[in-house]
N, C-alpha and C. Protein backbone atom coordinates (compact mmCIF):
# COMPACT_ATOMS: atom_id res chain seq x y z
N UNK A 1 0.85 -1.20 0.00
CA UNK A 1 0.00 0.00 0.00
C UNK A 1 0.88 1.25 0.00
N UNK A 2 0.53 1.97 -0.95
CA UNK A 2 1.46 3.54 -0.96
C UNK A 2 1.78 4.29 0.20
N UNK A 3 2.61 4.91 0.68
CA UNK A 3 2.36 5.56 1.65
C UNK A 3 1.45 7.33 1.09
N UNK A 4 1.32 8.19 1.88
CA UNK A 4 0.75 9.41 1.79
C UNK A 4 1.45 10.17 0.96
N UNK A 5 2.63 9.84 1.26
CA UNK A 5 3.94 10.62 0.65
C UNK A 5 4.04 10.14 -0.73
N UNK A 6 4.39 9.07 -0.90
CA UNK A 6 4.54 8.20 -1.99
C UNK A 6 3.10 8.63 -3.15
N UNK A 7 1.94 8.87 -2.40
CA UNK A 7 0.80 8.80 -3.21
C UNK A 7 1.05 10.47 -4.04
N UNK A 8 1.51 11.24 -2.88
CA UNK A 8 1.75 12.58 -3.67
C UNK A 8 2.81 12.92 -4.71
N UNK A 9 3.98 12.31 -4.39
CA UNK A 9 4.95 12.55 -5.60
C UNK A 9 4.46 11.98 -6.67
N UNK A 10 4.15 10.48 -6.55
CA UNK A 10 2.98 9.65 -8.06
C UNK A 10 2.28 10.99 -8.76
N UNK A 11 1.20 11.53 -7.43
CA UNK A 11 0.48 12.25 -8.19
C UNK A 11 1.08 13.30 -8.57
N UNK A 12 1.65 13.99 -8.33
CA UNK A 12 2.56 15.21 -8.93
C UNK A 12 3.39 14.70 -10.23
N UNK A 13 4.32 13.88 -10.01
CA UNK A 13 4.85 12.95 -11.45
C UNK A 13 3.89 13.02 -12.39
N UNK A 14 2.96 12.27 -12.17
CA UNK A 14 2.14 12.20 -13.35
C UNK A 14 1.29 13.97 -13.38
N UNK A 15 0.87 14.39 -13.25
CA UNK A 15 0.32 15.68 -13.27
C UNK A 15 0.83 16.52 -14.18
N UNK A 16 2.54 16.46 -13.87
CA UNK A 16 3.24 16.90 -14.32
C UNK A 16 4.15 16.79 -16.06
N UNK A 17 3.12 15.24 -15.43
CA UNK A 17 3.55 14.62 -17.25
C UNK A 17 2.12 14.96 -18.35
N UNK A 18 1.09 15.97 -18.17
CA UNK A 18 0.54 16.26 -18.69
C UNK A 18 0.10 17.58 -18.50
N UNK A 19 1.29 18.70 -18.13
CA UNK A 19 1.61 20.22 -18.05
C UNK A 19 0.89 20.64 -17.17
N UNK A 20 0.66 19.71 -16.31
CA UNK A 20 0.77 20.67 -14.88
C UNK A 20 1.15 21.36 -14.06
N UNK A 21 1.06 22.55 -13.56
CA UNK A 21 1.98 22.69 -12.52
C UNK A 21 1.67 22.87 -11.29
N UNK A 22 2.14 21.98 -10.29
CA UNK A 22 2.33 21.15 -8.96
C UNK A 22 3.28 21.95 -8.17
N UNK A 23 2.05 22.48 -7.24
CA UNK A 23 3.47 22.99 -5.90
C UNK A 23 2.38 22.66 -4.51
N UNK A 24 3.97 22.29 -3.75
CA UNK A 24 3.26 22.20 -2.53
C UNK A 24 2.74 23.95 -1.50
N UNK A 25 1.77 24.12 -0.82
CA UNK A 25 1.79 25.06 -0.09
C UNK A 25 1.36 24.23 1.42
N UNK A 26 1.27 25.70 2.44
CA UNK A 26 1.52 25.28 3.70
C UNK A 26 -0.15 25.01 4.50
N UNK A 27 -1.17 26.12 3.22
CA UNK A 27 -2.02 26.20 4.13
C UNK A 27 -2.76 27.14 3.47
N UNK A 28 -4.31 27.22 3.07
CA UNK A 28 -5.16 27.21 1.75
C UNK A 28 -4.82 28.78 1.63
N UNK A 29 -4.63 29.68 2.80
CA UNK A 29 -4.23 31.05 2.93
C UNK A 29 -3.22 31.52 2.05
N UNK A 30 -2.23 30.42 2.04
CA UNK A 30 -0.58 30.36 0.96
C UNK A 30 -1.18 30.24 -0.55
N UNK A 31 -2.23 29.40 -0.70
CA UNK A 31 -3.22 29.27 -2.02
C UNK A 31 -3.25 30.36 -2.27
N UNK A 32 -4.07 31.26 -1.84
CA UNK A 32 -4.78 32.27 -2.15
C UNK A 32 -3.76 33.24 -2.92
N UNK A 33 -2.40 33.94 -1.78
CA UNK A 33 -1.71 34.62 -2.15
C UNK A 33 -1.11 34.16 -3.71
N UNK A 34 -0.53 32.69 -3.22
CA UNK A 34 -0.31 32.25 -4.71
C UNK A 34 -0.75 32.45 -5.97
N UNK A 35 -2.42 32.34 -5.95
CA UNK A 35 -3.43 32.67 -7.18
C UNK A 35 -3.19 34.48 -7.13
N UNK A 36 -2.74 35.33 -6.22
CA UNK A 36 -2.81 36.39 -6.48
C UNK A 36 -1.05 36.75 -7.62
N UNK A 37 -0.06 36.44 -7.10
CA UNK A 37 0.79 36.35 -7.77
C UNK A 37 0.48 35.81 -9.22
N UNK A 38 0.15 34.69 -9.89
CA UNK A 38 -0.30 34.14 -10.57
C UNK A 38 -0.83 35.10 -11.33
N UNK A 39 -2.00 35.66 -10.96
CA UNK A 39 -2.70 36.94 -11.59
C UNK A 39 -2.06 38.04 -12.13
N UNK A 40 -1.59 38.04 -10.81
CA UNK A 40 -0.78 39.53 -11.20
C UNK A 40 0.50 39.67 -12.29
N UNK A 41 0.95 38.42 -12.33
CA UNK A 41 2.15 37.91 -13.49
C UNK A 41 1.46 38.00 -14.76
N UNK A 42 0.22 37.73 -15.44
CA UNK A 42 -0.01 37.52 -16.25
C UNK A 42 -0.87 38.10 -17.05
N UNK A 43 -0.96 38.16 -18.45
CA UNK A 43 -1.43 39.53 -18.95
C UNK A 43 -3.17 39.23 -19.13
N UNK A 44 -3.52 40.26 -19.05
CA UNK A 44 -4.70 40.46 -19.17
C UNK A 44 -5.83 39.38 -19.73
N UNK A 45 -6.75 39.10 -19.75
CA UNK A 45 -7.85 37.74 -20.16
C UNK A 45 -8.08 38.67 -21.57
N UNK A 46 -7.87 37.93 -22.92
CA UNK A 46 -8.16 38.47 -23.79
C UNK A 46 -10.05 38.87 -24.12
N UNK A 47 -10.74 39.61 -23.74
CA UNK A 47 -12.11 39.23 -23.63
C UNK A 47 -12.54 39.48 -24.96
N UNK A 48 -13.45 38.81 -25.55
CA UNK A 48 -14.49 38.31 -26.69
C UNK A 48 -15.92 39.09 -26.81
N UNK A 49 -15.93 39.33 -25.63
CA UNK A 49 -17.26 39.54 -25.82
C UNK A 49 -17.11 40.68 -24.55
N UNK A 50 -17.95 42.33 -24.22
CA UNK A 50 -17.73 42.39 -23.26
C UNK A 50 -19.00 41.80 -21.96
N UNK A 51 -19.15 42.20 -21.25
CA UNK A 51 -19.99 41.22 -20.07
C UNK A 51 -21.07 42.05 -20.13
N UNK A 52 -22.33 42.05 -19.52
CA UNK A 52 -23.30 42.16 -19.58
C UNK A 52 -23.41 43.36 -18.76
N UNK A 53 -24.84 44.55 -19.64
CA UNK A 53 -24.55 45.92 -18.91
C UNK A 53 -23.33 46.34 -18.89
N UNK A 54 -22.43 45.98 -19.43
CA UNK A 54 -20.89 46.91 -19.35
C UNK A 54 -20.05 47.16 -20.58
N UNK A 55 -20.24 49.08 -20.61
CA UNK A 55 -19.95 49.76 -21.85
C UNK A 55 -18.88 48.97 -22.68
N UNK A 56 -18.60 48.62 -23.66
CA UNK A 56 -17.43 48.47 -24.35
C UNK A 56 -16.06 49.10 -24.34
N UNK A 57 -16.20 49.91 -23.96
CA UNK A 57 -15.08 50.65 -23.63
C UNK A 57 -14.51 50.78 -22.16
N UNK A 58 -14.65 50.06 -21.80
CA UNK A 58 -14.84 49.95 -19.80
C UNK A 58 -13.59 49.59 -19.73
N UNK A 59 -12.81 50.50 -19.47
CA UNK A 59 -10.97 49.98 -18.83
C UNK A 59 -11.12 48.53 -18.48
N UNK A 60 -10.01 47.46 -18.62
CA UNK A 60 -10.36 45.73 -18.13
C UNK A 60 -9.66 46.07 -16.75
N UNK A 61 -10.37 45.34 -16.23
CA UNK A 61 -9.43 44.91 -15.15
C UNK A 61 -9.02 43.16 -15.25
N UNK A 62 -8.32 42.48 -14.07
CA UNK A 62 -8.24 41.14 -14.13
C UNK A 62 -9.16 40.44 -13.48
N UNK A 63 -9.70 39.26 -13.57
CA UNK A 63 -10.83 38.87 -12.64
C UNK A 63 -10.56 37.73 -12.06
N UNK A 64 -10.81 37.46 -11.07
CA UNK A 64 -10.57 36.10 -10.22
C UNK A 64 -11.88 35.67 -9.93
N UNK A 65 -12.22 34.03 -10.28
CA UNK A 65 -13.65 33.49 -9.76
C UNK A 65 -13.27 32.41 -8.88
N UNK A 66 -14.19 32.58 -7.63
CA UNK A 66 -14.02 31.35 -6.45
C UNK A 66 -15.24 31.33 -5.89
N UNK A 67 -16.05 30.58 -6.93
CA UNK A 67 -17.01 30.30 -6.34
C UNK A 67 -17.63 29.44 -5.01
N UNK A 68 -16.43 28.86 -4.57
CA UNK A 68 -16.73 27.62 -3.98
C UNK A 68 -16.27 27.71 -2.63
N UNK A 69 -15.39 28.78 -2.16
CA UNK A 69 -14.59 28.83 -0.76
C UNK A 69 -15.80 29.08 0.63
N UNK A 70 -15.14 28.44 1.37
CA UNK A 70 -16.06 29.02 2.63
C UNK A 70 -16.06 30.46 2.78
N UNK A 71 -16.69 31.01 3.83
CA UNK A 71 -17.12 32.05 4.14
C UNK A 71 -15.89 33.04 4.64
N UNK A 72 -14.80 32.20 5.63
CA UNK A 72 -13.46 32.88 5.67
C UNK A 72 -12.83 33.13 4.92
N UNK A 73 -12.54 32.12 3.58
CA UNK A 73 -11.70 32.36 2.79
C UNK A 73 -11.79 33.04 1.71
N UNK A 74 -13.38 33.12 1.52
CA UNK A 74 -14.00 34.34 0.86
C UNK A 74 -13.72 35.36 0.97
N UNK A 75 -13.50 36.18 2.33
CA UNK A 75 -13.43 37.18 3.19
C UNK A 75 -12.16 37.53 2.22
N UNK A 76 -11.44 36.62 3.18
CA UNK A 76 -9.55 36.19 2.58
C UNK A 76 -9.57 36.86 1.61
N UNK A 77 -10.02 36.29 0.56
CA UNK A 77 -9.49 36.18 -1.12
C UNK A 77 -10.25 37.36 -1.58
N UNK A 78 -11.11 38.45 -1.01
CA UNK A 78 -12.13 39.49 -1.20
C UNK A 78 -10.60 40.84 -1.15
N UNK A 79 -10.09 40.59 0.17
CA UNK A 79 -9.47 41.57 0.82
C UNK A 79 -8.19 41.69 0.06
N UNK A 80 -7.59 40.25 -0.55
CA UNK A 80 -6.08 40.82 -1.12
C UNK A 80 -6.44 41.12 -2.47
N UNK A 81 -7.96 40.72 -3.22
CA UNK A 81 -7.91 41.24 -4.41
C UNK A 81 -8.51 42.64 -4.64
N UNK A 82 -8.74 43.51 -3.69
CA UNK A 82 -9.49 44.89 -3.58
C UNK A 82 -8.30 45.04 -2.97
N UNK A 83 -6.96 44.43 -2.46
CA UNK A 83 -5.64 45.33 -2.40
C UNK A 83 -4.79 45.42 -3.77
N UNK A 84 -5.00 44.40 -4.73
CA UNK A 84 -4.22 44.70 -5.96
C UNK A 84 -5.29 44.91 -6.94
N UNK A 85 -6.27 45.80 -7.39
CA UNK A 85 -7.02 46.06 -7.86
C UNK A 85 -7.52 45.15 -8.86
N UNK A 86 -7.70 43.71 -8.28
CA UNK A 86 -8.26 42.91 -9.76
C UNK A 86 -9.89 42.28 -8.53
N UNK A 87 -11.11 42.40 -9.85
CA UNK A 87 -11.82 42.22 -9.42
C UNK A 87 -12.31 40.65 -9.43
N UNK A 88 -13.29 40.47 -8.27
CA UNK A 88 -13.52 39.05 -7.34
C UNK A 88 -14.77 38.74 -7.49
N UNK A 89 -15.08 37.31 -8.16
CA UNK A 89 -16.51 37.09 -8.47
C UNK A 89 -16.96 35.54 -7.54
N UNK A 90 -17.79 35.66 -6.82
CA UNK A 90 -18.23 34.20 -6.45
C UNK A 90 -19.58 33.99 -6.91
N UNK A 91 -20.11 34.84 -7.91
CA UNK A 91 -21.16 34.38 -8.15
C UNK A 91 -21.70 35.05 -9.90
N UNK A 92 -22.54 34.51 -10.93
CA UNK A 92 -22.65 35.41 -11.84
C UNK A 92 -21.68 35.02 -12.83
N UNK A 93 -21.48 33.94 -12.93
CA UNK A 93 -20.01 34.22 -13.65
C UNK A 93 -20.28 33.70 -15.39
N UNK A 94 -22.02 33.52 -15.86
CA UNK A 94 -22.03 33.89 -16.59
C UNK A 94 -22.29 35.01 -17.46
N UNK A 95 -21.98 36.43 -16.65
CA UNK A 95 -21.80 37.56 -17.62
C UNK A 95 -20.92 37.80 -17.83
N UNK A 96 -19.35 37.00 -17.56
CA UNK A 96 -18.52 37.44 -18.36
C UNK A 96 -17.60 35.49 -18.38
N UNK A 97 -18.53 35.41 -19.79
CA UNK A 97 -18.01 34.31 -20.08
C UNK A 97 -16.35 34.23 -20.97
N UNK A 98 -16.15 35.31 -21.48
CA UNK A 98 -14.82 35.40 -22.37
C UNK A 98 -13.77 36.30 -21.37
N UNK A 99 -14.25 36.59 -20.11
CA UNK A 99 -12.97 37.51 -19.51
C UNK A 99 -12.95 37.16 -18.00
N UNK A 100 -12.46 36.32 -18.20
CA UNK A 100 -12.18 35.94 -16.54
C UNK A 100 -10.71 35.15 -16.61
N UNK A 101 -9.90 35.72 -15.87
CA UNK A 101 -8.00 35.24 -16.09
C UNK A 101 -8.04 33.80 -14.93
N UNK A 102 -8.52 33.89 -13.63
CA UNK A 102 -8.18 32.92 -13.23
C UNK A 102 -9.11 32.37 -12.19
N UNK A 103 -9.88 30.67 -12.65
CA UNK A 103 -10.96 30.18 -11.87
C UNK A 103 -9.61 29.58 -10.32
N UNK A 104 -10.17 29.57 -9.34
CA UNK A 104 -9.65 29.08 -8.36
C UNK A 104 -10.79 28.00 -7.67
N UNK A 105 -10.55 26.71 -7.20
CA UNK A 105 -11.52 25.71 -6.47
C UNK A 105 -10.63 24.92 -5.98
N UNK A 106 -11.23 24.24 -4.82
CA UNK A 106 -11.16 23.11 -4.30
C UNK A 106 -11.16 21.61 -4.96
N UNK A 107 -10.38 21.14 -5.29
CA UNK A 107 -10.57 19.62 -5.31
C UNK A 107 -10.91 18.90 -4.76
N UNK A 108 -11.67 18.06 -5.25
CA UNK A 108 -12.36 16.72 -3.68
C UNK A 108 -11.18 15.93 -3.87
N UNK A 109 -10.84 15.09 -4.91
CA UNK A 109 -9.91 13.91 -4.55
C UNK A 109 -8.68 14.43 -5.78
N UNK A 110 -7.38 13.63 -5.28
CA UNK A 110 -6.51 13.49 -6.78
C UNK A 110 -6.22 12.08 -7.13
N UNK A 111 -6.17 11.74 -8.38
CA UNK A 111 -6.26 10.00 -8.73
C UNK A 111 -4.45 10.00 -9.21
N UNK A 112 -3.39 9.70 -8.05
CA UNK A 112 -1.88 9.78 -8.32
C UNK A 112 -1.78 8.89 -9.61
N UNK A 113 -2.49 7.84 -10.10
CA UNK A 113 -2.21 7.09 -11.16
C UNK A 113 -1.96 7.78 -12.18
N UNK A 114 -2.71 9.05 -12.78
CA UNK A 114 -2.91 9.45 -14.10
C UNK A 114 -2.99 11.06 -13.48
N UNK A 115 -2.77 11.39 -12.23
CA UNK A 115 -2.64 12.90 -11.99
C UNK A 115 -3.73 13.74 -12.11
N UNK A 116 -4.78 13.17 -12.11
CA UNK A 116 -6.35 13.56 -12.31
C UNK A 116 -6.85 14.33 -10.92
N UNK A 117 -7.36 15.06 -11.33
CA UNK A 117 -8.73 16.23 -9.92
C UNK A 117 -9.49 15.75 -10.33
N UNK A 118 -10.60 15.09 -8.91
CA UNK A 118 -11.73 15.03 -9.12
C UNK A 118 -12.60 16.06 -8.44
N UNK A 119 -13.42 16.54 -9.09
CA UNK A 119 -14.51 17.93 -8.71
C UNK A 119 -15.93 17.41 -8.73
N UNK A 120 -16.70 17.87 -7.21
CA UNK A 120 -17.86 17.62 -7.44
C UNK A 120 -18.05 19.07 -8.37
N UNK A 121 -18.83 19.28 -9.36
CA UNK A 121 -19.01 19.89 -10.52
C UNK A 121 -20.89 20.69 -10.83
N UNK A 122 -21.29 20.14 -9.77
CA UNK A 122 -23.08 20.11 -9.72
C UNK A 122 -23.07 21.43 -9.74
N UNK A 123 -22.41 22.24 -9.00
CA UNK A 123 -23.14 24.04 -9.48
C UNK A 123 -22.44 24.06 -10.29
N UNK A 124 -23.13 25.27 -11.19
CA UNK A 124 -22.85 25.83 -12.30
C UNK A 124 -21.37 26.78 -12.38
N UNK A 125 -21.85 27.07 -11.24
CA UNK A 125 -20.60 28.53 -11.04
C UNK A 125 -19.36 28.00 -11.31
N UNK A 126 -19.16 26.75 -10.33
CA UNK A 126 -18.05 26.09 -9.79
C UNK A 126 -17.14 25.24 -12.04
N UNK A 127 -18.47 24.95 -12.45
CA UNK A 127 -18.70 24.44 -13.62
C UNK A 127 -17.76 24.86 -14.40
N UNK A 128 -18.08 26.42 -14.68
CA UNK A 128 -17.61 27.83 -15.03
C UNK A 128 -16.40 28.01 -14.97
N UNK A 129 -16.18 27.69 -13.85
CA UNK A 129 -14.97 28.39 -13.33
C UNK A 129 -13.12 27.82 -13.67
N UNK A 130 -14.19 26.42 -14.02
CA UNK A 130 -13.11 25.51 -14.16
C UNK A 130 -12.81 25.49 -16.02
N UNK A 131 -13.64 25.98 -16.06
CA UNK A 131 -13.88 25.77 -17.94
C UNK A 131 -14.22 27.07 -18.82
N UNK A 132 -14.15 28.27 -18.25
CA UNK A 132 -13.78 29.30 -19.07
C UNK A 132 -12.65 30.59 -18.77
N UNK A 133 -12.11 29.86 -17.25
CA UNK A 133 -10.72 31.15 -16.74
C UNK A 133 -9.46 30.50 -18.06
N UNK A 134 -8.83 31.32 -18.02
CA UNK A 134 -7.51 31.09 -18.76
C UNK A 134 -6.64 30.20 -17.92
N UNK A 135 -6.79 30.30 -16.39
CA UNK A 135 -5.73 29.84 -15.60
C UNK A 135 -6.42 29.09 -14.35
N UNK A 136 -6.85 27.55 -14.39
CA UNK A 136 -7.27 27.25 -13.30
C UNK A 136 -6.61 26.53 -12.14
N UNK A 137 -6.92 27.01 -11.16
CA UNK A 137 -6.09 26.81 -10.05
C UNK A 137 -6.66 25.92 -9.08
N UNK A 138 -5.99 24.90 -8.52
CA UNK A 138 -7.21 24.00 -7.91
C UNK A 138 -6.37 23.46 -6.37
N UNK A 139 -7.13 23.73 -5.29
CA UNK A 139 -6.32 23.32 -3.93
C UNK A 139 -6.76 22.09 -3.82
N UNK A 140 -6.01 20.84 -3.48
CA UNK A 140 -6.49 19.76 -3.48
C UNK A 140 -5.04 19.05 -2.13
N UNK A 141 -6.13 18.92 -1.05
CA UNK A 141 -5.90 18.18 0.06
C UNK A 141 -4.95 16.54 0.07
N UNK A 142 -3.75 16.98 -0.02
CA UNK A 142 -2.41 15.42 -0.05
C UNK A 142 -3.33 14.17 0.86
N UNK A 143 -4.16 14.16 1.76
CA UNK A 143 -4.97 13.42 2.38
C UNK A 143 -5.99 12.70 1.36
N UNK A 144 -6.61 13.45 0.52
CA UNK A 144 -7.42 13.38 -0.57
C UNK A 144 -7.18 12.54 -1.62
N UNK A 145 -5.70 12.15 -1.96
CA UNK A 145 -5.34 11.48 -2.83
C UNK A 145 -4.94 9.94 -2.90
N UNK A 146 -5.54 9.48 -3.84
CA UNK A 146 -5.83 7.98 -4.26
C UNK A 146 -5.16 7.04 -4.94
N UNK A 147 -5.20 6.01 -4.83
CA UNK A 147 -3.89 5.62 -5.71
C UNK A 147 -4.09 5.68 -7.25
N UNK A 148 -6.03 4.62 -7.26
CA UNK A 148 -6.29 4.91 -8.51
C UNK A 148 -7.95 5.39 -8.50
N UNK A 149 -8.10 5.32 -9.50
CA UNK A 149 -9.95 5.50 -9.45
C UNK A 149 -10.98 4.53 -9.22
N UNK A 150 -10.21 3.11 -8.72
CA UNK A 150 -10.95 1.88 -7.98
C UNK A 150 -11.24 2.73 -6.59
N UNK A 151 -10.36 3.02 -6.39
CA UNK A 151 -9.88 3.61 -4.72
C UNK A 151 -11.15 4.81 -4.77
N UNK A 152 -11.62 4.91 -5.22
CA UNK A 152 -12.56 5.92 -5.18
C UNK A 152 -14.19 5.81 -5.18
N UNK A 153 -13.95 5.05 -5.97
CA UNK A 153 -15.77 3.81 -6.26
C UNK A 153 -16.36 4.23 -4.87
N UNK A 154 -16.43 3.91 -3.83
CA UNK A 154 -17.36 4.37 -2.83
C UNK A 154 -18.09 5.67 -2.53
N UNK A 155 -16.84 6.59 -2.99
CA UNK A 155 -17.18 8.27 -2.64
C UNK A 155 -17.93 8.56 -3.97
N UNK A 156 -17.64 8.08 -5.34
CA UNK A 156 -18.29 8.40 -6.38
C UNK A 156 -20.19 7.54 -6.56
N UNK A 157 -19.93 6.73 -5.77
CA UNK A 157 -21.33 5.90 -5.73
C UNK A 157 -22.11 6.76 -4.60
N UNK A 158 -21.82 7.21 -3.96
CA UNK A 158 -22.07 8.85 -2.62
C UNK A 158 -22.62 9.66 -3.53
N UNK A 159 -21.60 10.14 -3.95
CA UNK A 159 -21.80 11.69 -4.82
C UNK A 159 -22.99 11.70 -6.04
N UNK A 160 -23.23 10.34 -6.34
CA UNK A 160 -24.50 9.56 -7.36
C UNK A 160 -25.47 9.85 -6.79
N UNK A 161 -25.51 9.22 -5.12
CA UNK A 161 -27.20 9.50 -5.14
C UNK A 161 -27.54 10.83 -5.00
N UNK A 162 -26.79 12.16 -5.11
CA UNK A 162 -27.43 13.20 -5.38
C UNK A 162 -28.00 13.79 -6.66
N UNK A 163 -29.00 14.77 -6.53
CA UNK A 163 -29.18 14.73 -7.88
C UNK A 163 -29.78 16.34 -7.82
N UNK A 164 -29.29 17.19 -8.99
CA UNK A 164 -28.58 16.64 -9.77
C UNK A 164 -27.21 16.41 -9.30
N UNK A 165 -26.21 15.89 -10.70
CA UNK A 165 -24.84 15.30 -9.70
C UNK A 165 -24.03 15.40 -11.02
N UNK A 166 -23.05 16.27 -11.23
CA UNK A 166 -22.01 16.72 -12.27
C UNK A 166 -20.52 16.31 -11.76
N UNK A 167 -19.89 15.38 -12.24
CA UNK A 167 -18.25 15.07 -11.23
C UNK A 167 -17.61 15.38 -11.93
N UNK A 168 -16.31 16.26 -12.11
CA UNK A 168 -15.73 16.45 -13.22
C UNK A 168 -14.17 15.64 -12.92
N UNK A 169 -13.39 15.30 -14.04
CA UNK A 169 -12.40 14.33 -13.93
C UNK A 169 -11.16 15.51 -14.87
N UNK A 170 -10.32 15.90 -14.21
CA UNK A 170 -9.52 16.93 -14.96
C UNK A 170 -7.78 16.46 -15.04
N UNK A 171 -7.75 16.04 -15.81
CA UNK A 171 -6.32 15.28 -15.99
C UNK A 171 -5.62 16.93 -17.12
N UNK A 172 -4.73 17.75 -16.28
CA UNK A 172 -4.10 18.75 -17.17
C UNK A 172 -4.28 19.06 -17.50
N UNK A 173 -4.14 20.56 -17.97
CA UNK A 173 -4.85 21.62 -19.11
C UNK A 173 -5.48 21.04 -20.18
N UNK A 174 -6.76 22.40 -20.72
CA UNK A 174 -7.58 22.03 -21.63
C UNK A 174 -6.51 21.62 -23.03
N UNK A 175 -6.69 20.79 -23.85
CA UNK A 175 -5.81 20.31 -25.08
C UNK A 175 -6.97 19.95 -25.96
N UNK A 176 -6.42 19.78 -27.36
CA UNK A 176 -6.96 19.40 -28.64
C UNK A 176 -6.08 18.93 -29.69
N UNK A 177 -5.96 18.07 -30.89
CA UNK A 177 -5.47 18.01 -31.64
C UNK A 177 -6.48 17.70 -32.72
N UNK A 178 -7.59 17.88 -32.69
CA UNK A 178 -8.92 17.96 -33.96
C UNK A 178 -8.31 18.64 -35.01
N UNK A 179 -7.50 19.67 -35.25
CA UNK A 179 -7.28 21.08 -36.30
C UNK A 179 -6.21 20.02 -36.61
N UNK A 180 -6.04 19.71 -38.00
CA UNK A 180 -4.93 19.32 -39.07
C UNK A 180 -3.67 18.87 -37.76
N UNK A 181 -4.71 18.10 -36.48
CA UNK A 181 -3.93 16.95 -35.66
C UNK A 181 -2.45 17.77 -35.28
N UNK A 182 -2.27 19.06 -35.17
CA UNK A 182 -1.97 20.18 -34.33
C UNK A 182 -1.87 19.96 -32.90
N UNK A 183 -1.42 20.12 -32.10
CA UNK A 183 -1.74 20.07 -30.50
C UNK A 183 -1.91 21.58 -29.98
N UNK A 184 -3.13 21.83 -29.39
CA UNK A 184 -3.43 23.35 -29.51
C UNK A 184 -4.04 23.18 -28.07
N UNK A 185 -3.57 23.89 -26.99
CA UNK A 185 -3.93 24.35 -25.52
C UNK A 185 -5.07 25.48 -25.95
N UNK A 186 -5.83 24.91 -24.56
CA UNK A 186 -6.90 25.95 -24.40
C UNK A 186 -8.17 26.59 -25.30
N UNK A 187 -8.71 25.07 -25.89
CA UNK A 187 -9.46 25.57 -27.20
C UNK A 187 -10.68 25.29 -26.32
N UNK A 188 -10.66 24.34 -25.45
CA UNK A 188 -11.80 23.67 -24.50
C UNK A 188 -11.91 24.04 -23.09
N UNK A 189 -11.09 24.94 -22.85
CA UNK A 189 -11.09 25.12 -21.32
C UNK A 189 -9.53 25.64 -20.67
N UNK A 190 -9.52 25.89 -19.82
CA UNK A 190 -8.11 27.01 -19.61
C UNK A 190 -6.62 26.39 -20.34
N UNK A 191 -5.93 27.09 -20.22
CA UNK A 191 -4.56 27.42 -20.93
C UNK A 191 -3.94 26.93 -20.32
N UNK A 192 -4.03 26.64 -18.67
CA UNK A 192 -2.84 26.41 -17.63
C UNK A 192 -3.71 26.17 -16.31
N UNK A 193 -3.31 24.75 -15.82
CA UNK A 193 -3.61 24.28 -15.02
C UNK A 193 -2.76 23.94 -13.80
N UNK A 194 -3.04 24.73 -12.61
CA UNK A 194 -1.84 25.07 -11.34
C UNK A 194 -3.12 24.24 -10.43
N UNK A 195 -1.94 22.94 -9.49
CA UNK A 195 -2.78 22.39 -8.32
C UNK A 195 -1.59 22.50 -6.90
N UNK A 196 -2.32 23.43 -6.00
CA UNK A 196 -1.30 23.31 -5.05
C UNK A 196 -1.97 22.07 -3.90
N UNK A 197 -1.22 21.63 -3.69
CA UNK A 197 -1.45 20.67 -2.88
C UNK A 197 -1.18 20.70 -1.17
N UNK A 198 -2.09 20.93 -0.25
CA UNK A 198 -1.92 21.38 0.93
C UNK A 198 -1.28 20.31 1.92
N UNK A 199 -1.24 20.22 3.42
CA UNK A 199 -0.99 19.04 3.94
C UNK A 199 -2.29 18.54 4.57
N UNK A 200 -2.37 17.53 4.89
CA UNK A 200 -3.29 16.71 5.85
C UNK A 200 -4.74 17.24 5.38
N UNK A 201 -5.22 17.18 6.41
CA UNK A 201 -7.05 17.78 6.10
C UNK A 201 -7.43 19.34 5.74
N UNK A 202 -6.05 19.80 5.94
CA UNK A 202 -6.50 21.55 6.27
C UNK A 202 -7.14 21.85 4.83
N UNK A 203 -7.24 21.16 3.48
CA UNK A 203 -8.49 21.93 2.58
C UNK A 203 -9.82 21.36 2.74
């Protein structure tokens, strides 16, 4: 049987073998700042369309969506992004479906075999968030992680009898090779996929 340790480097190895990028942090607070750096490094969400009720000409700012955090970490992630002026959505996040730089969530499990997040996926927001930011960022609990997706069958036969019930299975950034068999990031869903991985239960 793997140890805890053992299950996380697997899962990072492999994660990593399908352009992930894997860092450990100390504590979901270290997340947060992280996704703010992250943001702040990177240029602007090219937007498509602008968002709803809002002039065309409306200076951009950057946007961060977290739909899913508790009520503290909400607070948290409210306060350092009204200190670097990029704006914070937990809800709504389909009026700006083409301009949002970076979804941030929770992971329920990671499958170390193949480096996979599993997401309960049932709200919409959370849906969103994972599948139209440029940059999704996902905290997922080293406790959480599995060896494979046998190891999981119980919690997924759980998460069934709700209804409705959306699980999403995210093995590495969005990819394609449909176009003249090309390999083209981000035609289906973000550009860049960051999982920090916390210790023990603290996500």
């Amino acid at each position: 049987m793997p140890t805890p340790d053992g299950l996380s480097a697997l899962f990072k190895q492999k994660a990593e073998l399908v352009a992930a990028i894997v860092k450990e942090v100390k504590t979901p607070y270290e997340a947060l700042q992280y996704t703010i750096d992250v943001c702040e490094q990177k240029d602007i969400c090219q937007r498509l369309l602008p968002a709803h009720n809002e002039p065309p000409d409306e200076k951009q700012i950057k946007i961060i969506a977290a739909p899913a955090l508790d009520t503290t970490l909400t607070d948290a992630m409210r306060t350092l992004c009204e200190s670097n002026s990029i704006r914070f959505l937990t809800s709504g996040l389909r009026e700006h479906l083409a301009g949002i730089d970076i979804g941030l969530t929770f992971a329920d499990y990671g499958i170390a075999e193949t480096g996979t997040l599993v997401l309960d996926s049932s709200s919409e927001e959370v849906r969103l968030a994972t599948m139209i930011s440029e940059i999704h960022i996902a905290i997922l609990s080293q406790s959480q992680i599995r060896a494979n997706a046998y190891d999981l069958e119980d919690e997924l036969r759980n998460n069934m009898r709700s209804y409705p019930n959306y699980t999403a299975f995210i093995t590495g950034a969005s990819r394609t090779a449909d176009i003249e068999r090309v390999l083209a990031l981000g035609v289906h869903g973000p550009l860049e996929l960051h999982i920090l991985l916390v210790p023990g239960e603290e996500a």
